[in-house]
C-alpha atoms as a PDB file:
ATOM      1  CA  UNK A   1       0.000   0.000   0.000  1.00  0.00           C
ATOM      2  CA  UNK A   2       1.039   3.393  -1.252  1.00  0.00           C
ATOM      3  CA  UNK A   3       1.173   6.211   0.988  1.00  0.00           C
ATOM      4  CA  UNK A   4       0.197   8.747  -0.590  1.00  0.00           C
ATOM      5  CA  UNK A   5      -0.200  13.178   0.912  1.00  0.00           C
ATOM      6  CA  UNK A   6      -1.566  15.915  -1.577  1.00  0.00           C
ATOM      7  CA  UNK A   7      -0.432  19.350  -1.557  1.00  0.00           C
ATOM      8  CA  UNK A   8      -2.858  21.708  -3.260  1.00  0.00           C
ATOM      9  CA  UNK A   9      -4.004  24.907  -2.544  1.00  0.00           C
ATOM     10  CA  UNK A  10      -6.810  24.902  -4.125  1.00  0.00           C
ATOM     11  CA  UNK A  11      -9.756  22.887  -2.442  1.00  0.00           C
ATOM     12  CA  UNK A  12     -11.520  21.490  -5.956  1.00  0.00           C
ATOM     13  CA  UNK A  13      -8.056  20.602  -7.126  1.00  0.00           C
ATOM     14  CA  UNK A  14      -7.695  18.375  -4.106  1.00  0.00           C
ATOM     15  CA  UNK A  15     -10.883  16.788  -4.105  1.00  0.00           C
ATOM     16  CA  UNK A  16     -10.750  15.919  -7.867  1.00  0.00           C
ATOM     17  CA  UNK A  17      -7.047  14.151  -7.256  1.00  0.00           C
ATOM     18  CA  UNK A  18      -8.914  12.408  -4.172  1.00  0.00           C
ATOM     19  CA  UNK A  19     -11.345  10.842  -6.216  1.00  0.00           C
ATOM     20  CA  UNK A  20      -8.481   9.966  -9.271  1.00  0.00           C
ATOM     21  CA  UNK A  21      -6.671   8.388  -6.424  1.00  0.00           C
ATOM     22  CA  UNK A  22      -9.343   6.343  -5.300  1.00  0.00           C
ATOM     23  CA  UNK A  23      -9.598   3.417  -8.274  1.00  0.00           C
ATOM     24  CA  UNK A  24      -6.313   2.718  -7.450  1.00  0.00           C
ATOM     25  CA  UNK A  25      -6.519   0.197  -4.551  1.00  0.00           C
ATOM     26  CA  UNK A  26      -2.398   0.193  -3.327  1.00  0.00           C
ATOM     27  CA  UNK A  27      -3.068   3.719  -2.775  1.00  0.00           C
ATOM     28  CA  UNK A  28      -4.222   5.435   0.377  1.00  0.00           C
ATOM     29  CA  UNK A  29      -4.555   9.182   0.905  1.00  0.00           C
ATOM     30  CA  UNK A  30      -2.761   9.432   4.180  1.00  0.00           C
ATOM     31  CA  UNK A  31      -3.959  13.810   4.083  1.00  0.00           C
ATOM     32  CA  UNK A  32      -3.681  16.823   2.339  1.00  0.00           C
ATOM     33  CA  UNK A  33      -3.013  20.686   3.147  1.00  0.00           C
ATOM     34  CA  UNK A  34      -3.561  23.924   1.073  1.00  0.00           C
ATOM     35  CA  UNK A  35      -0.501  25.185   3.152  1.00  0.00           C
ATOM     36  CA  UNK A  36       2.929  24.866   2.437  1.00  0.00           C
ATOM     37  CA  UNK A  37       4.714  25.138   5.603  1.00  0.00           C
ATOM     38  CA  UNK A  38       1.686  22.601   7.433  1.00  0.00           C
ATOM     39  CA  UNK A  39       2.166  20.482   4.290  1.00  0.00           C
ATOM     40  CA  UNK A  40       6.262  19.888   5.236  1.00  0.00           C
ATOM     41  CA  UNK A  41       5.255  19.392   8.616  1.00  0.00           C
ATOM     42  CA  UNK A  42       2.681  16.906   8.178  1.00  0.00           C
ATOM     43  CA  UNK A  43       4.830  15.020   5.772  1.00  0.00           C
ATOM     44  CA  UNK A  44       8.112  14.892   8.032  1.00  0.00           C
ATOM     45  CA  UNK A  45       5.483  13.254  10.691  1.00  0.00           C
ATOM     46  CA  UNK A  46       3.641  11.010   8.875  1.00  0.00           C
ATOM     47  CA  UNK A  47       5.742  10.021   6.037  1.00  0.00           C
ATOM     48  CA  UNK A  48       4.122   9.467   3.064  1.00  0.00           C
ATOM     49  CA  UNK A  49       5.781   7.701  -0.079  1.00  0.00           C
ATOM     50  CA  UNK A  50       4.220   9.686  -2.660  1.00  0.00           C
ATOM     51  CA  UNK A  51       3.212  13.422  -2.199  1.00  0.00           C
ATOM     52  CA  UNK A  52       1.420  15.394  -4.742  1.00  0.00           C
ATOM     53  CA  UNK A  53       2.876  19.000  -4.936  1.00  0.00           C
ATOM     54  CA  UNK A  54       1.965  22.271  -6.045  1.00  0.00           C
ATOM     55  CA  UNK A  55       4.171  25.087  -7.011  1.00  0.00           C
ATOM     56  CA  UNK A  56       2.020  28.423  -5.074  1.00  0.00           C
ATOM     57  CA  UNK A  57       1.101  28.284  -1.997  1.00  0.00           C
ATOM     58  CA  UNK A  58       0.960  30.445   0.805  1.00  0.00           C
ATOM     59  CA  UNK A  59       4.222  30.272   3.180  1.00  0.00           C
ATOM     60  CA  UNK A  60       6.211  27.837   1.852  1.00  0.00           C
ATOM     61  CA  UNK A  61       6.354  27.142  -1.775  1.00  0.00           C
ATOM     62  CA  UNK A  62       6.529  23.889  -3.055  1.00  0.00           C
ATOM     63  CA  UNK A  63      10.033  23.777  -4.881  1.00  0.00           C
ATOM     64  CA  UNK A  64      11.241  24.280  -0.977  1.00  0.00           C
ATOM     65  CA  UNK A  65       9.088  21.831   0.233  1.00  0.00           C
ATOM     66  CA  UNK A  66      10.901  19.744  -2.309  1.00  0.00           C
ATOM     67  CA  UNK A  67      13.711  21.072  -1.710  1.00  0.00           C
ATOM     68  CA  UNK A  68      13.388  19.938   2.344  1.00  0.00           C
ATOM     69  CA  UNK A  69      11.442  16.690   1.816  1.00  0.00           C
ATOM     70  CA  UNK A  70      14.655  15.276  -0.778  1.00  0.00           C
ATOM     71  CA  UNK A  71      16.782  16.474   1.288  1.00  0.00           C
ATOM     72  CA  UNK A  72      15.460  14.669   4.154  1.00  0.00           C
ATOM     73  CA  UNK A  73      14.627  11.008   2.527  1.00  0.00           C
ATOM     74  CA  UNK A  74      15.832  11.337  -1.055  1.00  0.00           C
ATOM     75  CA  UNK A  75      13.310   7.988  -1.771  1.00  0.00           C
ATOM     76  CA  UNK A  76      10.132  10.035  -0.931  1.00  0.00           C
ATOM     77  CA  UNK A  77       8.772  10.358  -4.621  1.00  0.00           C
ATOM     78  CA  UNK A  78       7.222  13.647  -5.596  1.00  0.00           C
ATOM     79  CA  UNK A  79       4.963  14.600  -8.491  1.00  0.00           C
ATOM     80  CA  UNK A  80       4.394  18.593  -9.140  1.00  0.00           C
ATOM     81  CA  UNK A  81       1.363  19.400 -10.450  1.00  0.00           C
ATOM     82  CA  UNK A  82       1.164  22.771 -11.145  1.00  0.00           C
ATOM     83  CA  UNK A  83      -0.042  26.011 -13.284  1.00  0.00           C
ATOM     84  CA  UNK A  84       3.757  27.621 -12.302  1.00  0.00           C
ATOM     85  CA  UNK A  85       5.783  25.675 -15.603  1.00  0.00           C
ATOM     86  CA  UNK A  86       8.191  28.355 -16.423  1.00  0.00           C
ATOM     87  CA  UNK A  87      11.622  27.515 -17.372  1.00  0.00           C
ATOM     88  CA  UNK A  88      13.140  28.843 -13.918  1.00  0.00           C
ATOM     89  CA  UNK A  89      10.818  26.924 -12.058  1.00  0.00           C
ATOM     90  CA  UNK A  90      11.116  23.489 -13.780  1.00  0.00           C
ATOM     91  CA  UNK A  91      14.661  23.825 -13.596  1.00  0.00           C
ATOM     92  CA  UNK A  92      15.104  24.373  -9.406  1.00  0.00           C
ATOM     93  CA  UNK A  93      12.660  21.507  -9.542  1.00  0.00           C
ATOM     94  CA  UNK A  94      14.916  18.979 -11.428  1.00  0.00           C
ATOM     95  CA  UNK A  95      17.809  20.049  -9.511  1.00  0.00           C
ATOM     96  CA  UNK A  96      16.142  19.542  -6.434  1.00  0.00           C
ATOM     97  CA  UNK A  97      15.032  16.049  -7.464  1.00  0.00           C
ATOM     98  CA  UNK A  98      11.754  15.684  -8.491  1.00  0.00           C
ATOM     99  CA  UNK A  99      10.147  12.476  -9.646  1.00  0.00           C
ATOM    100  CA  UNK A 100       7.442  14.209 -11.961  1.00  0.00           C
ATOM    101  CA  UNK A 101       5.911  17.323 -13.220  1.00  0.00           C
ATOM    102  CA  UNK A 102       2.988  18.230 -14.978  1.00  0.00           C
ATOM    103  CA  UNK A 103       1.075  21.497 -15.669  1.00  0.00           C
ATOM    104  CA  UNK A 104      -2.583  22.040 -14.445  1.00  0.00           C
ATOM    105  CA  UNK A 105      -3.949  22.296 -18.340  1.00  0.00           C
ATOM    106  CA  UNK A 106      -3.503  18.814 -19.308  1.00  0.00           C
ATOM    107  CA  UNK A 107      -6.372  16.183 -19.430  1.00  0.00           C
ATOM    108  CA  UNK A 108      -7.190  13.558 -16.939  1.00  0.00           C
ATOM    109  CA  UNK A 109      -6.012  11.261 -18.809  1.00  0.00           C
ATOM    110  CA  UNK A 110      -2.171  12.575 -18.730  1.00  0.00           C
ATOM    111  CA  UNK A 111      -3.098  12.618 -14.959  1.00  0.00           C
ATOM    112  CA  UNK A 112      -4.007   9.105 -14.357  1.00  0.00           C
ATOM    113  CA  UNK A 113      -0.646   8.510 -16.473  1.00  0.00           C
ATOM    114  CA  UNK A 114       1.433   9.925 -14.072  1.00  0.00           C
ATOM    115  CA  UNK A 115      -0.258   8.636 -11.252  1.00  0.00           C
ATOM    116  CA  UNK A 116       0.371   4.895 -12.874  1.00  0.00           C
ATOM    117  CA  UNK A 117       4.203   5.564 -13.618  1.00  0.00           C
ATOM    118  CA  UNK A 118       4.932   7.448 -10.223  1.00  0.00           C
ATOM    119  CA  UNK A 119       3.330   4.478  -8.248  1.00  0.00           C
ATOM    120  CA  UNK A 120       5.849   2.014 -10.833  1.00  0.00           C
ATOM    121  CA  UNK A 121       8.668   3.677  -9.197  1.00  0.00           C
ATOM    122  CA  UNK A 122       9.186   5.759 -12.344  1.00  0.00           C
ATOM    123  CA  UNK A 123       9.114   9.131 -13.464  1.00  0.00           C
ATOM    124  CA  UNK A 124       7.124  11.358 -15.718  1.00  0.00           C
ATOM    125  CA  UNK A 125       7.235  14.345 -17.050  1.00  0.00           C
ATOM    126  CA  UNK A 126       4.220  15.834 -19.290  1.00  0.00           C
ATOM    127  CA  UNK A 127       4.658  16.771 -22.727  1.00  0.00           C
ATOM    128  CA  UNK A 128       5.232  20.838 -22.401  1.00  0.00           C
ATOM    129  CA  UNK A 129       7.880  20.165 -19.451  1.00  0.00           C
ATOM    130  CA  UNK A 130       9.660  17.768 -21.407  1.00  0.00           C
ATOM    131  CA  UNK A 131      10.023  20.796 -24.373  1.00  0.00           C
ATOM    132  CA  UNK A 132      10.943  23.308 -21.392  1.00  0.00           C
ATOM    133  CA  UNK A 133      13.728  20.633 -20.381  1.00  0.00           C
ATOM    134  CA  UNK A 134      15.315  20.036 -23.620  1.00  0.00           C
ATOM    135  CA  UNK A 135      15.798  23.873 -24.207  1.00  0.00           C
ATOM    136  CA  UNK A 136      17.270  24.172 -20.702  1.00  0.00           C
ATOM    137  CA  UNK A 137      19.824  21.130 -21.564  1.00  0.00           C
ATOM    138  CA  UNK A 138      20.546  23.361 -25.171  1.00  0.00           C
ATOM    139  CA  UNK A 139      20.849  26.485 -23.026  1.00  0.00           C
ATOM    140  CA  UNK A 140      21.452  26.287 -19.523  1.00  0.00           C
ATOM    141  CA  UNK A 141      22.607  29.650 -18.914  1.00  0.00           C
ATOM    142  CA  UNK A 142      20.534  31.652 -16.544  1.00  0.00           C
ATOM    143  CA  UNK A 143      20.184  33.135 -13.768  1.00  0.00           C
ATOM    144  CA  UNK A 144      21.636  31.683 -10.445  1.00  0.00           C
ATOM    145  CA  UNK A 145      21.218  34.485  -7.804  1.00  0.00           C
ATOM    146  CA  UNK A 146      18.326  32.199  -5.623  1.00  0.00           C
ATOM    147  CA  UNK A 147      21.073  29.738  -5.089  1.00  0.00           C
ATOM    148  CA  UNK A 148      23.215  32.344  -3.035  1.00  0.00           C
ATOM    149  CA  UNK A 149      20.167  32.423  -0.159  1.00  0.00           C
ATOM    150  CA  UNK A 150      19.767  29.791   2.151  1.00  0.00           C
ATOM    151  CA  UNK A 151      16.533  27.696   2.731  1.00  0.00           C
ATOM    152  CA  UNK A 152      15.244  30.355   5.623  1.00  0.00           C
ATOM    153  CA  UNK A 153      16.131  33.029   3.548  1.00  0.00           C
ATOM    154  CA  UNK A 154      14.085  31.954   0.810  1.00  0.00           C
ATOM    155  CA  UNK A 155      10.881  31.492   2.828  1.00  0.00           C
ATOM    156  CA  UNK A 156      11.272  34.695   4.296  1.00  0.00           C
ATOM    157  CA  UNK A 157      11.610  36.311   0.624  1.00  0.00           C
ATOM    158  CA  UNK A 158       8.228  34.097  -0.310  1.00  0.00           C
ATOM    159  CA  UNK A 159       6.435  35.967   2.654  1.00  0.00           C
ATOM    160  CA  UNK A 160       7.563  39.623   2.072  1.00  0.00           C
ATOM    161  CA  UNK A 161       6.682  38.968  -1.425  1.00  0.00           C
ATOM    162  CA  UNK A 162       3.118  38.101   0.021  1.00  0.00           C
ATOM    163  CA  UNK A 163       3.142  41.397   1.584  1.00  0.00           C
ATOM    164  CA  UNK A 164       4.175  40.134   5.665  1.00  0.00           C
ATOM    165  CA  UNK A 165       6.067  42.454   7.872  1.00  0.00           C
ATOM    166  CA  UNK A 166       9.042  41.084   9.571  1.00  0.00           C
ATOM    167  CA  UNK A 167       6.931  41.114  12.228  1.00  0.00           C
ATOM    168  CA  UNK A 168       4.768  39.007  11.261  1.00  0.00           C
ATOM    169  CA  UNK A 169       7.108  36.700   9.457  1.00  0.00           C
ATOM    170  CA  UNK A 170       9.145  36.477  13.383  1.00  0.00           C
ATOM    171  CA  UNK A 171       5.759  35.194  13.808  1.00  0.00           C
ATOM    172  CA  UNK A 172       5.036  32.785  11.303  1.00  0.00           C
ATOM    173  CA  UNK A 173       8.524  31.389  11.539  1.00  0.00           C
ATOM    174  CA  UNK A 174       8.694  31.383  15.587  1.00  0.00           C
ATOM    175  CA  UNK A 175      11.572  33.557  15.439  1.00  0.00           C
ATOM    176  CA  UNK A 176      12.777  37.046  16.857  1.00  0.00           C
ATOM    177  CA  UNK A 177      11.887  40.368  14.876  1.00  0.00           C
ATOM    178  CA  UNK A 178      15.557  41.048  14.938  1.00  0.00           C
ATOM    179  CA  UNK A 179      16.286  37.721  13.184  1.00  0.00           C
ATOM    180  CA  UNK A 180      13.801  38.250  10.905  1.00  0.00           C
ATOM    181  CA  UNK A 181      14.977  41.723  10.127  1.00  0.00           C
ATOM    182  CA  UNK A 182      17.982  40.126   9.763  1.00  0.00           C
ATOM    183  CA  UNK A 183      17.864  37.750   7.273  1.00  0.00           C
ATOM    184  CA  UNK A 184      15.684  41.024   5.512  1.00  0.00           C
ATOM    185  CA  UNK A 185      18.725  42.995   4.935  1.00  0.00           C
ATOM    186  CA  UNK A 186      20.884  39.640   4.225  1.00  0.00           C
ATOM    187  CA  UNK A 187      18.476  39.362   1.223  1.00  0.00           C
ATOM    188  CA  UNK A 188      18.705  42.646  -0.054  1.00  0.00           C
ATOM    189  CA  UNK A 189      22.229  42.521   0.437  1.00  0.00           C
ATOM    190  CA  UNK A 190      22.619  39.353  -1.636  1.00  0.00           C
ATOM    191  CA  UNK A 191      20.579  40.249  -4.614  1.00  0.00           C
ATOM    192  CA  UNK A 192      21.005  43.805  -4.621  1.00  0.00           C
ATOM    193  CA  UNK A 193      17.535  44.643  -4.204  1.00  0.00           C
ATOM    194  CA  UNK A 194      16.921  48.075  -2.470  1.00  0.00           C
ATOM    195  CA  UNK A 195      13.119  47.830  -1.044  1.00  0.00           C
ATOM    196  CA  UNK A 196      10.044  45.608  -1.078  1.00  0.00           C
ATOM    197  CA  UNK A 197       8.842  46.151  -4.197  1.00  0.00           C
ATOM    198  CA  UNK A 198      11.977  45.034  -6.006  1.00  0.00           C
ATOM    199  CA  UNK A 199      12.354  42.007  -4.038  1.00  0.00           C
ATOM    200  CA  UNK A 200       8.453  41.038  -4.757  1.00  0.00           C
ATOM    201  CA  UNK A 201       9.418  41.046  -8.627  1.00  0.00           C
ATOM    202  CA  UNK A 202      12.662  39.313  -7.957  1.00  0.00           C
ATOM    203  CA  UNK A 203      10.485  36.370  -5.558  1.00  0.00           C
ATOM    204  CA  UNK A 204       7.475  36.455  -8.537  1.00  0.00           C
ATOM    205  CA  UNK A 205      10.043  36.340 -11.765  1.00  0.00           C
ATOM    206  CA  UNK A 206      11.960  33.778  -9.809  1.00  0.00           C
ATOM    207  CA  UNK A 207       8.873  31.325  -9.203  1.00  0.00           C
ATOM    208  CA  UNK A 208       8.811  31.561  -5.663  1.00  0.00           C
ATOM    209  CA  UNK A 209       5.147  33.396  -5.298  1.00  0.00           C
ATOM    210  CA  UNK A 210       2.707  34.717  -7.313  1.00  0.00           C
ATOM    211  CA  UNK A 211       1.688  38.277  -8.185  1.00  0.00           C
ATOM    212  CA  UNK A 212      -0.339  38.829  -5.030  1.00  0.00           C
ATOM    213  CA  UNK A 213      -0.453  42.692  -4.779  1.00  0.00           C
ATOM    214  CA  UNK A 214       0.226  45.762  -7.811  1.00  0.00           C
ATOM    215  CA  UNK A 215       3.404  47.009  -7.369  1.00  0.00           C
END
């Protein structure tokens, strides 16, 4: 029996990849979570094999809960299913180890596909990732600046991006305002960014939130 833990933030979405899981009888839904941060939690506890990952969501996105997860039990597999398919984003996805990806437009068909190859012990990738991937391999120059912040750093860019004080992010991350203030500045210093509105495009061009406020 598959284990299996879905990470959607959007409640339909979940409920429709509920009921695709449920004709296969080796798997069992173990939970789900719109949430990114409860969603990395959840999984460190309860350990699913499979988890079923989108891109945006609120807190943590899902390339670092991919990011975490791999790095925590490299076996875990992990299939992204996700509107975010840009280059950038499919890229820190592969390089973080991921077992599958597939954008949100494709039929349920492709779906039930992946579902089939990921439970094989396989991998899949769907037909407009697989283009995105060969023109990274041809040209794999871009830009690397996200690599030079840790994993803390990143979350905390994801949630000034979504329009959090560092204030409230000392809150949502249990830590002190001066830390969090801290690791502000540490990310302006690193990508030469000079106020919030720069580092919101940066964290939106770089696939780490989505456009949640005009600039």
């Amino acid at each position: 029996m598959k284990k299996v833990f879905i990470a959607e933030d959007q409640t339909i979405l979940r409920d429709l990849i509920c009921r695709v899981l449920d004709q296969y009888p080796q798997i069992q839904v173990i939970g789900t979570s719109g949430d990114g941060q409860d969603a990395y939690e959840r999984c460190l506890d309860q350990k699913p094999d499979i988890i079923i990952l989108d891109i945006m969501m609120p807190y943590l996105n899902g390339i670092e809960v991919l990011r975490r997860l791999k790095a925590k039990n490299s076996k875990i597999q992990i299939l992204v299913f996700s509107e975010a398919g840009s280059r950038n984003v499919i890229k820190q996805a592969i390089e973080a180890g991921v077992d599958g990806f597939l954008e949100k437009d494709i039929s349920l068909t492709e779906l039930e596909k992946a579902i089939e190859r990921i439970i094989a012990g396989e991998t899949y990738f769907g037909p407009k990732i697989t283009e995105t991937m060969r023109k990274i391999m041809l040209n794999p120059e871009q830009d690397n600046s996200l690599n030079s912040l840790t994993s803390r750093e990143r979350q905390v860019l994801q949630l000034i991006a979504e329009g959090h004080t560092s204030k409230e992010i000392a809150k949502i991350l249990n830590i002190s305002y001066k830390t969090a203030d801290t690791h502000r500045a540490n990310i302006m210093d690193k990508l030469d960014k000079h106020n919030v509105a720069e580092l919101t495009r940066y964290a939106i061009s770089s696939g780490l939130t989505e456009k949640l406020k005009a600039l």
